[in-house]
Every structure is written in structure tokens, then in C-alpha cells.
Protein backbone atom coordinates (compact mmCIF):
# COMPACT_ATOMS: atom_id res chain seq x y z
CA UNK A 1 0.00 0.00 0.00
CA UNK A 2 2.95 2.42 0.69
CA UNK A 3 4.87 1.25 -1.64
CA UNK A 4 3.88 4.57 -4.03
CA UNK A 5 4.54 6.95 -1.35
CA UNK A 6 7.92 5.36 -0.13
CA UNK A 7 9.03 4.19 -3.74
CA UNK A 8 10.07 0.63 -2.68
CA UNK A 9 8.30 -2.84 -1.34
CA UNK A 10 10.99 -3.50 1.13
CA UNK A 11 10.91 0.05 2.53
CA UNK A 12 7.26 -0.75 3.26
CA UNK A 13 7.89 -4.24 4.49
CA UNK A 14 10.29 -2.73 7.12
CA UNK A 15 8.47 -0.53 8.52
CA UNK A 16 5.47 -2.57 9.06
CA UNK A 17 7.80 -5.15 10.71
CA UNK A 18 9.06 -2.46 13.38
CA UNK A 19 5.70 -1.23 13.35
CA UNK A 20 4.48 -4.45 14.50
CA UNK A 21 7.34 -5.82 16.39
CA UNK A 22 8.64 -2.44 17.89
CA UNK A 23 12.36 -3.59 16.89
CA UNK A 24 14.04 -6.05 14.66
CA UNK A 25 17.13 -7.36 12.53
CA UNK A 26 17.60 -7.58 9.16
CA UNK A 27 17.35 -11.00 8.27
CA UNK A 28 14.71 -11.86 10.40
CA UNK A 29 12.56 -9.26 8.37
CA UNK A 30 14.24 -10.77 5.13
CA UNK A 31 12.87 -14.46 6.41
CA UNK A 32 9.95 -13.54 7.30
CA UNK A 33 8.70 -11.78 4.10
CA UNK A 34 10.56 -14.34 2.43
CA UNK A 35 12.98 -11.89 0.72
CA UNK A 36 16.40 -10.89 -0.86
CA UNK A 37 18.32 -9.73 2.80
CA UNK A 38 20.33 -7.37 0.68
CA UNK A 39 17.47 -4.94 -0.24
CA UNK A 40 16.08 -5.29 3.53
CA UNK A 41 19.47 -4.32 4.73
CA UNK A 42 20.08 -1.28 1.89
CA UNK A 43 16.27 -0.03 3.08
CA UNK A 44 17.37 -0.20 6.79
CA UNK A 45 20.57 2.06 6.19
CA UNK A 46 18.50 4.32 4.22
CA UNK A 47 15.68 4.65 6.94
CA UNK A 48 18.59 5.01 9.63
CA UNK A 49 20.64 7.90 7.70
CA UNK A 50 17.31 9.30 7.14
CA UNK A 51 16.92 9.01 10.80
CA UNK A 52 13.54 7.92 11.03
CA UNK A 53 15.37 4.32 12.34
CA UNK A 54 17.71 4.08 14.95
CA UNK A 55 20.32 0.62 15.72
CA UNK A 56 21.87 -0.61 18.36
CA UNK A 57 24.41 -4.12 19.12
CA UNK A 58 23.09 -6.61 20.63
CA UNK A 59 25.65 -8.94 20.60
CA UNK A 60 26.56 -9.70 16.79
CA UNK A 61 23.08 -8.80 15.97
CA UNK A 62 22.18 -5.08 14.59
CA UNK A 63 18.62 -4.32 15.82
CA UNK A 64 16.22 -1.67 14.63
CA UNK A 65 14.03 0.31 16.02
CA UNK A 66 11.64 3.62 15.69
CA UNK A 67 13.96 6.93 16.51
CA UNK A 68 12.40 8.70 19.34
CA UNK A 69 13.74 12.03 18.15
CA UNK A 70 12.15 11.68 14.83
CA UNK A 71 9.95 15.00 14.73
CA UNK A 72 7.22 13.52 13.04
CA UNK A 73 7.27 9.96 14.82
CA UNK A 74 3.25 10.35 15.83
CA UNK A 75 2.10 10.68 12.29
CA UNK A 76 4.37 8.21 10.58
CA UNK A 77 3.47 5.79 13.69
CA UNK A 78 -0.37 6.92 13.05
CA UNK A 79 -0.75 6.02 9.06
CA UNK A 80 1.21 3.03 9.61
CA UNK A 81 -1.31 1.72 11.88
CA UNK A 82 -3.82 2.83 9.73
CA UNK A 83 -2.02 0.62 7.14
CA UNK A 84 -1.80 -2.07 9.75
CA UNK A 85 -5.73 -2.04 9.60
CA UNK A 86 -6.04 -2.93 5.78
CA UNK A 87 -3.44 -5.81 5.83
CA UNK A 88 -5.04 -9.42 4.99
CA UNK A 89 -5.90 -10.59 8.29
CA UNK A 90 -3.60 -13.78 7.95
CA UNK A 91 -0.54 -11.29 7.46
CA UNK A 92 -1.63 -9.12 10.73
CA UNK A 93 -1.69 -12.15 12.48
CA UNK A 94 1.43 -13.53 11.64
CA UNK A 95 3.02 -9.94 12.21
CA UNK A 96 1.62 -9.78 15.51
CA UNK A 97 2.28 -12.69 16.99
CA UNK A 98 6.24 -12.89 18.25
CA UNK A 99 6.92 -15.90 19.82
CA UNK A 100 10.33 -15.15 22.14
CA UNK A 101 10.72 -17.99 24.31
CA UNK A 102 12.09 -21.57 23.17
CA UNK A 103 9.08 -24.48 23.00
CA UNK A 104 9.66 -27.26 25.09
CA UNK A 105 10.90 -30.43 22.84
CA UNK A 106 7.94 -32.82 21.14
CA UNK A 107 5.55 -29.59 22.65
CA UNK A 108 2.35 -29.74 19.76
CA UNK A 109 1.56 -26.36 18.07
């Protein structure tokens, strides 16, 4: 839906991810919209020079999140939830739900 405004897919795809999420890494955006990490990783640096992301070490592992000094922060935060709203449901779901904690082994789904 954004993709128009922001001029790419991935662009879009990341910030819906954060959006959803409130912080991430590259390739776990890249697996889960099934994607090329490369153009995840060239949107990220874009969004983070543009500072509208911010990144911090955790570990080995870059993670992104929403700049809190990003003057318009409310508005970009308010039309993507508005975007959230028209995603297929399935999608939502699957964005939503962020499973943190390992499963017990032989555990059923």
C-alpha cells in the first residue's frame, strides 16, 4: 500500500515489521517476508541515515528500532497503523504474533 509513497516494497515491508514488532534485525525481516536480505538491509541504512530508524548491538546482531527524536514519529506511527488495519488478516496475524521464548521439545503447536 505504501509502496507509491515510499518508492520501494521493502521500505514498506520494514516498517510494518518495526511497526508491528517495535524492533528487529535484518534477516529476520528478510525471512519472514521471504525476501532478498540485501534490499532489507540497503532499506534499513537508508531509513537510519534518514533518521527515522535508529540501531543498536546486541551482541553480533544489529537491531532496529523507531527513533524517538524523529519529529514527526506520531504521524508516521499513526498512518502506519492505519495501514496495519487494511493488511489481509492472515498477514496481521502472523506480524503480531512474536513468539520469544524456546518451545519445550515434542511440545504440539
Amino acid at each position: 500500500m505504501l509502496e507509491p509513497l515510499l518508492g520501494s516494497t521493502n521500505a514498506e515491508r520494514v516498517l510494518l515489521f518495526i511497526t508491528a514488532r517495535s524492533e528487529a534485525y535484518a534477516s529476520q525481516i528478510a525471512k519472514f517476508f521471504n525476501t532478498d536480505l540485501y534490499g532489507i538491509q540497503t532499506q534499513l541504512a537508508k531509513l537510519e541515515a534518514g533518521g527515522i530508524l535508529v540501531s543498536r548491538k546486541a551482541g553480533r546482531t544489529r537491531l532496529y528500532s523507531f527513533n524517538p527524536r524523529c519529529p514527526y514519529l506520531k504521524e508516521l506511527s499513526a498512518l502506519l497503523a492505519k495501514v496495519m488495519t487494511f493488511c489481509p488478516d492472515d498477514l496481521k496475524e502472523k506480524l503480531l504474533m512474536n513468539r520469544r521464548r524456546p518451545r519445550r521439545q515434542g511440545k504440539p503447536l
